[in-house]
N, C-alpha and C. Protein backbone atom coordinates (compact mmCIF):
# COMPACT_ATOMS: atom_id res chain seq x y z
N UNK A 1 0.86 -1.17 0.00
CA UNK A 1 0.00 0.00 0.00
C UNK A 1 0.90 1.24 0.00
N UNK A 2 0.71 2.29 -0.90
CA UNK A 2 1.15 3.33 -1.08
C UNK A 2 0.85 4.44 -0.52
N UNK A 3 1.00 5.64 -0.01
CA UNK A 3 0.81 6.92 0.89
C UNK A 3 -0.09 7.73 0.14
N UNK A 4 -0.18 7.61 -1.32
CA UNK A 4 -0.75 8.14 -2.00
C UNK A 4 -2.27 7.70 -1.79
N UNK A 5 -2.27 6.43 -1.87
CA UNK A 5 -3.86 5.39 -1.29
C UNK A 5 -4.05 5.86 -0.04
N UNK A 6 -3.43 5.77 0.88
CA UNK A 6 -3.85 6.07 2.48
C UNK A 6 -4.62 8.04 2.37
N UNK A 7 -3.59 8.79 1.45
CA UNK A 7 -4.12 10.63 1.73
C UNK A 7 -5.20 10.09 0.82
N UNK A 8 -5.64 9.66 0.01
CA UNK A 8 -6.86 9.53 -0.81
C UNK A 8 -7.96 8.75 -0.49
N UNK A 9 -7.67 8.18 0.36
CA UNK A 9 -8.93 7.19 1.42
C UNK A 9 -9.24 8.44 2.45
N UNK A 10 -8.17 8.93 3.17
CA UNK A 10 -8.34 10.21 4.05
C UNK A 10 -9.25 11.49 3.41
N UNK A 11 -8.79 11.22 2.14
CA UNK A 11 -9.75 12.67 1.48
C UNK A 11 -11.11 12.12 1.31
N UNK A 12 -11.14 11.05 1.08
CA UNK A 12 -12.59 10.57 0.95
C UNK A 12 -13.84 10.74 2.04
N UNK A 13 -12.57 9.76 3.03
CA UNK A 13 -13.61 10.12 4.50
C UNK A 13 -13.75 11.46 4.86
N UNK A 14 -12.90 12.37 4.49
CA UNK A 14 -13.22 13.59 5.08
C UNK A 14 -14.42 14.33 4.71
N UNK A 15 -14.35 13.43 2.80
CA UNK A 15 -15.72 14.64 2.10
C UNK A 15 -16.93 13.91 2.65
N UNK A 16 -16.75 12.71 3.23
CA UNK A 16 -18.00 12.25 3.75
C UNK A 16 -18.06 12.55 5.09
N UNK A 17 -17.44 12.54 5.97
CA UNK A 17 -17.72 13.57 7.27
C UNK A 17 -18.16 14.56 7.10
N UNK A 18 -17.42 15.48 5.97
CA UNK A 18 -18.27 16.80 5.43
C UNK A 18 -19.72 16.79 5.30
N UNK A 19 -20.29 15.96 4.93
CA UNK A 19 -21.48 15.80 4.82
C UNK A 19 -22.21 15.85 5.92
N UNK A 20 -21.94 14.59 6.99
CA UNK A 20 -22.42 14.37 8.31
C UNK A 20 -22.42 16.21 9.10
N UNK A 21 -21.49 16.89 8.90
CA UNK A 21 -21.26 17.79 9.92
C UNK A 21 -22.22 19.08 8.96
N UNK A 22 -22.43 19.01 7.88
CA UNK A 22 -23.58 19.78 7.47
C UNK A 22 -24.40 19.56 7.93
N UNK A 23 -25.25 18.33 8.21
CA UNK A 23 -26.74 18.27 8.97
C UNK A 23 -26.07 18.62 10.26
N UNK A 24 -25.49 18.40 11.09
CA UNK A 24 -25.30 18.77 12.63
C UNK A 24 -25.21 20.45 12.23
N UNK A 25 -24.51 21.19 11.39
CA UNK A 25 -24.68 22.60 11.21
C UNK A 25 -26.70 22.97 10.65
N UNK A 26 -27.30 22.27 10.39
CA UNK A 26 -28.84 22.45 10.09
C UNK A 26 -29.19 21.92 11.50
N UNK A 27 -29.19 21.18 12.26
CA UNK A 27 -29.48 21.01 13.17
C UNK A 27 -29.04 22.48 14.54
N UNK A 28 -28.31 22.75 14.04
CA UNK A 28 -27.79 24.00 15.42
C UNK A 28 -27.10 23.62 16.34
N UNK A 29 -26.51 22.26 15.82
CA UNK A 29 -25.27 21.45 16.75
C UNK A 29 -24.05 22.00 16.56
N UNK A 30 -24.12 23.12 16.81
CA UNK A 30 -22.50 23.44 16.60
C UNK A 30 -21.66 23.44 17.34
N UNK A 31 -21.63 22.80 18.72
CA UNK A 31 -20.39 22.45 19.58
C UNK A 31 -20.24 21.28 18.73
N UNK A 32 -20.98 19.74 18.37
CA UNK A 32 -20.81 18.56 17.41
C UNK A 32 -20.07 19.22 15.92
N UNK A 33 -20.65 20.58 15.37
CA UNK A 33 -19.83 20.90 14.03
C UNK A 33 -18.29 20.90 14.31
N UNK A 34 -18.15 21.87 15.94
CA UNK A 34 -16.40 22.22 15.94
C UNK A 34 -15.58 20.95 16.65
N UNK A 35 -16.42 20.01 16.85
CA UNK A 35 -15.98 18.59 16.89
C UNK A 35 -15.40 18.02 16.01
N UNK A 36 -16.46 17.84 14.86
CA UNK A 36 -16.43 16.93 14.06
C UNK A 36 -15.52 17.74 13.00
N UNK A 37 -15.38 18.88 13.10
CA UNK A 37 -14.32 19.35 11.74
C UNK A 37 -13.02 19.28 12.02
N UNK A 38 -12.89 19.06 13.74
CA UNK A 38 -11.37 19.19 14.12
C UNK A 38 -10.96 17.59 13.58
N UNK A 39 -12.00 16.61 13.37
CA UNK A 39 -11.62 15.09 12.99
C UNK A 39 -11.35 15.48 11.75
N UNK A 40 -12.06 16.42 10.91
CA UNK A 40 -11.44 16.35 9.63
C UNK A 40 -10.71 17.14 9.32
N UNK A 41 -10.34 18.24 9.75
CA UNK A 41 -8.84 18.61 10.08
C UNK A 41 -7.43 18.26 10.11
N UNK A 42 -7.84 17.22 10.98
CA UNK A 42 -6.61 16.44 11.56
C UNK A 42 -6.36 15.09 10.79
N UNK A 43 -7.61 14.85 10.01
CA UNK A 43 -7.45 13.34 9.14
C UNK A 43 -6.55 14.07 7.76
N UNK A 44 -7.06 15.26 7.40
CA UNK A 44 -6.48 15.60 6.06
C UNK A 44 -5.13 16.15 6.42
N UNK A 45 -4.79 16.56 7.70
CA UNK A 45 -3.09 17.11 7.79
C UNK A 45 -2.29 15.96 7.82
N UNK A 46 -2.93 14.58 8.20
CA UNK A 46 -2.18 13.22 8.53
C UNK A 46 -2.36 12.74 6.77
N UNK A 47 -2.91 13.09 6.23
CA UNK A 47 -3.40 12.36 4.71
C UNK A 47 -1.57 13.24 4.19
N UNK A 48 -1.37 14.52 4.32
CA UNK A 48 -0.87 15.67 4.12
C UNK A 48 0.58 14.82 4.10
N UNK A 49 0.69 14.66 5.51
CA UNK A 49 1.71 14.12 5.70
C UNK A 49 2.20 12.75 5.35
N UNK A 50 1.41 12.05 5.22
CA UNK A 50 1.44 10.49 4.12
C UNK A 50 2.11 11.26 2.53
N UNK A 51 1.74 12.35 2.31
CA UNK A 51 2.37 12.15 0.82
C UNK A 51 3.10 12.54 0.45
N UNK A 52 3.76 13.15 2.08
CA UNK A 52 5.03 13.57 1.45
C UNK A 52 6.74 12.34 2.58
N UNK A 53 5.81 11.40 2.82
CA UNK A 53 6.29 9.96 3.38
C UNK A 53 6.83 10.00 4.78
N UNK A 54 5.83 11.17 5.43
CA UNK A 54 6.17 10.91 6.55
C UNK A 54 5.20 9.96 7.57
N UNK A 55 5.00 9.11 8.35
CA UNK A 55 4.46 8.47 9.08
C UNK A 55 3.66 9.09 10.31
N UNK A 56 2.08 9.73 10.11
CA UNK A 56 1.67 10.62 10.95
C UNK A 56 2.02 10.30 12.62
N UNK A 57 2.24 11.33 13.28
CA UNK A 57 2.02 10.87 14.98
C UNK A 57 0.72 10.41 15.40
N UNK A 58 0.47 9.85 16.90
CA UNK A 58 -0.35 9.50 17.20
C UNK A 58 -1.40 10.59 17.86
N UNK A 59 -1.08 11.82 17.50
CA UNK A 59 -1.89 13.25 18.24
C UNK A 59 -2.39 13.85 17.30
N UNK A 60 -3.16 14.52 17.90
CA UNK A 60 -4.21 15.61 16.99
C UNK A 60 -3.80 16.37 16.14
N UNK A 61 -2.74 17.77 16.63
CA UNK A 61 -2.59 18.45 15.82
C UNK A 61 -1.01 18.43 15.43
N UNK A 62 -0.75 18.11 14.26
CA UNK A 62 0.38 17.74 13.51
C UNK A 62 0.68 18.89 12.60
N UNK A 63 0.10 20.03 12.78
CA UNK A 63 0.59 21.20 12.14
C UNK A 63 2.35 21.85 12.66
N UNK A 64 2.84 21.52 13.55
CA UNK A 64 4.36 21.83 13.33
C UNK A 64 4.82 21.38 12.52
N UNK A 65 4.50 19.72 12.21
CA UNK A 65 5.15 18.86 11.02
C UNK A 65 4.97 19.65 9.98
N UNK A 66 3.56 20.08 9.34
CA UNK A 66 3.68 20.53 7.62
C UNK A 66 4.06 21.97 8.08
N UNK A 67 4.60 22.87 9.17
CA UNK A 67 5.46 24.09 9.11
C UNK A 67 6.90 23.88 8.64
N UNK A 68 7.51 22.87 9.31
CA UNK A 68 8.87 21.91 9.12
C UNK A 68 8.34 21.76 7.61
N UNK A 69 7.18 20.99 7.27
CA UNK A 69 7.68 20.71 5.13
C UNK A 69 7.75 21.82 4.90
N UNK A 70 7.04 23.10 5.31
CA UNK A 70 7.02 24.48 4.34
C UNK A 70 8.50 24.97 4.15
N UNK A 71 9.43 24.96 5.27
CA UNK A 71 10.95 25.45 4.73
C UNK A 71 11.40 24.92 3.98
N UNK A 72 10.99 23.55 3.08
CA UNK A 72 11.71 22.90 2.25
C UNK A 72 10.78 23.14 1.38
N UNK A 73 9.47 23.02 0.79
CA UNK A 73 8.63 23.48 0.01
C UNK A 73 8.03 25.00 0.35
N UNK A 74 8.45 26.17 -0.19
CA UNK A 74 8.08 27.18 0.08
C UNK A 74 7.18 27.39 -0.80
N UNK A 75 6.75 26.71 -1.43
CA UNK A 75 5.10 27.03 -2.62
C UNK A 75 4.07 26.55 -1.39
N UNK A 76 4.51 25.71 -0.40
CA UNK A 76 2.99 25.78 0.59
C UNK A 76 2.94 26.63 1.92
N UNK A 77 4.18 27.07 1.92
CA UNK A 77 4.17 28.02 3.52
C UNK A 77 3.20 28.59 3.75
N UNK A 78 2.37 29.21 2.51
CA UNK A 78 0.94 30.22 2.86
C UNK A 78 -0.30 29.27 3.11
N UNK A 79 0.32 28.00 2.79
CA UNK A 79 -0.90 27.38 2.57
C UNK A 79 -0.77 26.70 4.11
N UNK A 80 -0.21 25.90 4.61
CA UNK A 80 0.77 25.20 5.53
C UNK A 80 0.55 26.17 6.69
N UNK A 81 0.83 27.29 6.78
CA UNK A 81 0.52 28.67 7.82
C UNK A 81 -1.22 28.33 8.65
N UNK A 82 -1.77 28.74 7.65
CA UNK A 82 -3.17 29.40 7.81
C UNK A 82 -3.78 27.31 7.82
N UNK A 83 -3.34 26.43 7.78
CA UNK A 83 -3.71 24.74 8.30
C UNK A 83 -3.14 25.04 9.63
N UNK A 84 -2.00 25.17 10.00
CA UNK A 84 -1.66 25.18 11.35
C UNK A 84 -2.41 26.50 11.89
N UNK A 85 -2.64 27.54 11.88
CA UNK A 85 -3.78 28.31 12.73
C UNK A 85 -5.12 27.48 13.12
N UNK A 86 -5.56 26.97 11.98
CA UNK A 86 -7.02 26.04 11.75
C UNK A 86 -6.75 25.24 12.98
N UNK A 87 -5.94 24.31 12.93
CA UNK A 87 -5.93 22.84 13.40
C UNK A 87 -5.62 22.78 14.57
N UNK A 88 -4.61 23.96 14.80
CA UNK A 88 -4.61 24.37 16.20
C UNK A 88 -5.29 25.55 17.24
N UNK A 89 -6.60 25.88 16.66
CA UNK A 89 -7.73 26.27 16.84
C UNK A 89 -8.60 25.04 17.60
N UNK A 90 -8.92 24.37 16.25
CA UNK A 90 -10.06 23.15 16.73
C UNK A 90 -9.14 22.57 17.70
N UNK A 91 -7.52 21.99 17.52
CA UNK A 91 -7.84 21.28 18.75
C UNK A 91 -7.38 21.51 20.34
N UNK A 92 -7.71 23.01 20.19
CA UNK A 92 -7.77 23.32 21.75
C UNK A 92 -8.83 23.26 22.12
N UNK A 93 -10.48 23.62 21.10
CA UNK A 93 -11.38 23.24 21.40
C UNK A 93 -12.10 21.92 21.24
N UNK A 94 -11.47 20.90 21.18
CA UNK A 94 -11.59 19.34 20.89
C UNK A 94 -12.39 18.74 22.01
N UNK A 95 -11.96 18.71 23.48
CA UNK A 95 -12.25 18.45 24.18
C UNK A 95 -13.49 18.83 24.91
N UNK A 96 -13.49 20.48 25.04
CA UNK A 96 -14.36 21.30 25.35
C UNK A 96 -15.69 21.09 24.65
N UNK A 97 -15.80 20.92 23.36
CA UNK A 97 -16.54 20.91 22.45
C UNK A 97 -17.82 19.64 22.64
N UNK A 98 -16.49 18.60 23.08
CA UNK A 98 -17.51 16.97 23.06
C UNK A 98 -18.12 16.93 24.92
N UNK A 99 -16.99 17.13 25.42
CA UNK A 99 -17.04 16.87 26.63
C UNK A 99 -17.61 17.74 27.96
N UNK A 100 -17.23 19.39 27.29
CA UNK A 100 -17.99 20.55 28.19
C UNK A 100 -16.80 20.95 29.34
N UNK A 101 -17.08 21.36 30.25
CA UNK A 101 -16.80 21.25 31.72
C UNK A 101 -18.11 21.98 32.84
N UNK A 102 -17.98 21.92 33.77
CA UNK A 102 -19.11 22.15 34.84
C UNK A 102 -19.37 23.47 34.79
N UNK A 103 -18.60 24.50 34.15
CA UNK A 103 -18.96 25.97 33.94
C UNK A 103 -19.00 25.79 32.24
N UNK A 104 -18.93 24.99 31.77
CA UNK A 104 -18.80 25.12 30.55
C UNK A 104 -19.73 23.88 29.71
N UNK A 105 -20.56 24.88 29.10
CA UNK A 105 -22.14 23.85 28.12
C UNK A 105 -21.58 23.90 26.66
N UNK A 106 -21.27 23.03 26.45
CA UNK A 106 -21.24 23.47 24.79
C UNK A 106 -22.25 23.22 23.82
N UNK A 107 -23.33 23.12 24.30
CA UNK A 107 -24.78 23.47 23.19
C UNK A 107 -24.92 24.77 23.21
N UNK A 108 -24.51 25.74 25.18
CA UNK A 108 -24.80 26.98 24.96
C UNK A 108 -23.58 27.53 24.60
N UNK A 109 -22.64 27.19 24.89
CA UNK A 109 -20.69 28.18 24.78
C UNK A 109 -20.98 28.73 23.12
N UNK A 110 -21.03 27.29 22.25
CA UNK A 110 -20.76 27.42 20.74
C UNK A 110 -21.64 28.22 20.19
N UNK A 111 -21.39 28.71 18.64
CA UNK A 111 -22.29 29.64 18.49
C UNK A 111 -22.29 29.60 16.85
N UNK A 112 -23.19 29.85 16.13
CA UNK A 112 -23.12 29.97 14.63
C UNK A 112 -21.96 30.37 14.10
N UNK A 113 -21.80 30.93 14.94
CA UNK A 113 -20.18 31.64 13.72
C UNK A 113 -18.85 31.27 14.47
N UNK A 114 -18.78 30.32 15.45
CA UNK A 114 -18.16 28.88 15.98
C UNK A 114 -18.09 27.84 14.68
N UNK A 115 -19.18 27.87 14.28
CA UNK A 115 -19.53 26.48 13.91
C UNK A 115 -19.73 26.93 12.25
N UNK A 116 -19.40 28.05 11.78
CA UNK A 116 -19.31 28.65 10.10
C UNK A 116 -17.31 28.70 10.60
N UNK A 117 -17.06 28.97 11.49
CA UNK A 117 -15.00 29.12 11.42
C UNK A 117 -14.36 28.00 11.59
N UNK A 118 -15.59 26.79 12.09
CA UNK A 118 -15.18 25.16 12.19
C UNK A 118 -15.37 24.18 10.71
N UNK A 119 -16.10 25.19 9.92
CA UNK A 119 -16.72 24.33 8.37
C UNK A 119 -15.55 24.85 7.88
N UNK A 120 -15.12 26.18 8.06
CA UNK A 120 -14.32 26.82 6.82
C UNK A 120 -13.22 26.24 7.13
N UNK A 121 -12.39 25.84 8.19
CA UNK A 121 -11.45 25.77 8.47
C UNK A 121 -11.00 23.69 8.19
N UNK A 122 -12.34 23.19 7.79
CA UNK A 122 -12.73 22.05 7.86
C UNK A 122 -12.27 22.23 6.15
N UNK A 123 -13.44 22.84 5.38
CA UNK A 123 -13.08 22.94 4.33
C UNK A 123 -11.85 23.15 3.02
N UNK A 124 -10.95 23.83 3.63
CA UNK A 124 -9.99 24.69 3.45
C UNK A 124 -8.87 23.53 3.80
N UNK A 125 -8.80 22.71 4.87
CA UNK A 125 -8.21 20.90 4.76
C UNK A 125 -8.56 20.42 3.60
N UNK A 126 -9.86 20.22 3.48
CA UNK A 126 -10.27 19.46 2.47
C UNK A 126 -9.43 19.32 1.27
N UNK A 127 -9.59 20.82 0.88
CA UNK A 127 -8.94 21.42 -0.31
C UNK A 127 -8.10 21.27 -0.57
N UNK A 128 -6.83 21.67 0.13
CA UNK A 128 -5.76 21.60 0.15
C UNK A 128 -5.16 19.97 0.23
N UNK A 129 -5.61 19.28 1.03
CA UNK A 129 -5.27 17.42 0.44
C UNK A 129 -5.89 17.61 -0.67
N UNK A 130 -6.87 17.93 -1.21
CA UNK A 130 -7.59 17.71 -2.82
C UNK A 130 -6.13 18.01 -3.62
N UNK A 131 -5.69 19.58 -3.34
CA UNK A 131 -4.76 20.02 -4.32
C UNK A 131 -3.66 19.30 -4.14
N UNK A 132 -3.27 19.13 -3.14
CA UNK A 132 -1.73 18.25 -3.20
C UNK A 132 -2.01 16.93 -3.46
N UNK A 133 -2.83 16.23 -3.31
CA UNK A 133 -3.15 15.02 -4.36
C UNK A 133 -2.74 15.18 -6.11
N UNK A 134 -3.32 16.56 -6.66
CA UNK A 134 -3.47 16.64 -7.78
C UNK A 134 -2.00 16.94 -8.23
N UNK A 135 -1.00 17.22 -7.49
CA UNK A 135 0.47 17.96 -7.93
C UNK A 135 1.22 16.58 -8.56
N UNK A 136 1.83 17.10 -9.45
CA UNK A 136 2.57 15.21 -10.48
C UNK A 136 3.26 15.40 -9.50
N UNK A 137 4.08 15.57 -8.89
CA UNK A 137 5.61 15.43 -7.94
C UNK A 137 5.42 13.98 -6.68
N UNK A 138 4.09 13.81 -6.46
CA UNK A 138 3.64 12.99 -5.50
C UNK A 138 3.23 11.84 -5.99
């Protein structure tokens, strides 16, 4: 099995999580939206990192790794930048999000425009494994 198969199974599940986390955004679940986008976040930075043969860690946010590829590929630093803001966004709110704490509700904390900066930032993964899939070099 090739790295190229593993980021392209990863892009898959992600556009189908995408889906799932649209009805939880029609529903008004948006502590479940900034959940569920930090999974796809973090599946497409590990897809990210499969194709360029590195072996993802076992943690959430793996955005230092594709900062480390950007000094050697400087065509993604802008891109690579603004994934590590994302990813390390959602997953400070990872926990909070599913789990709450005793001063903290996350049906009431989260908020529409929580849960529109958890799609975009969801999306904008997406993309970006889409595009580096598509580059011949890989």
């Amino acid at each position: 099995m090739n790295t190229n198969f593993l980021a392209q199974e990863y892009l898959k599940r992600s556009k189908k999580r995408l889906k799932a986390v649209l009805v939880l955004f029609e529903e008004e679940s948006y502590a479940d939206v900034v959940r569920e986008c930090q999974e796809i976040v973090e599946l497409c930075g590990k897809g990210i990192l499969r194709l360029f043969g590195i072996d993802p860690p076992k943690f959430h946010d793996v955005s230092y790794l594709l900062l480390d590829i950007s000094k050697k590929y400087k065509q993604y630093e802008k891109d690579f930048k603004k994934y590590s803001k994302i990813s390390k966004w959602l997953r400070k709110e990872r926990e909070l999000a599913f789990y709450g704490e005793i001063d903290f509700i996350p049906s009431e904390e989260y908020t529409k425009n929580d849960a529109k900066k958890a799609l975009n930032g969801a999306k904008f993964s997406i993309d970006l494994l889409s595009k580096l899939l598509n580059q011949s070099f890989f």
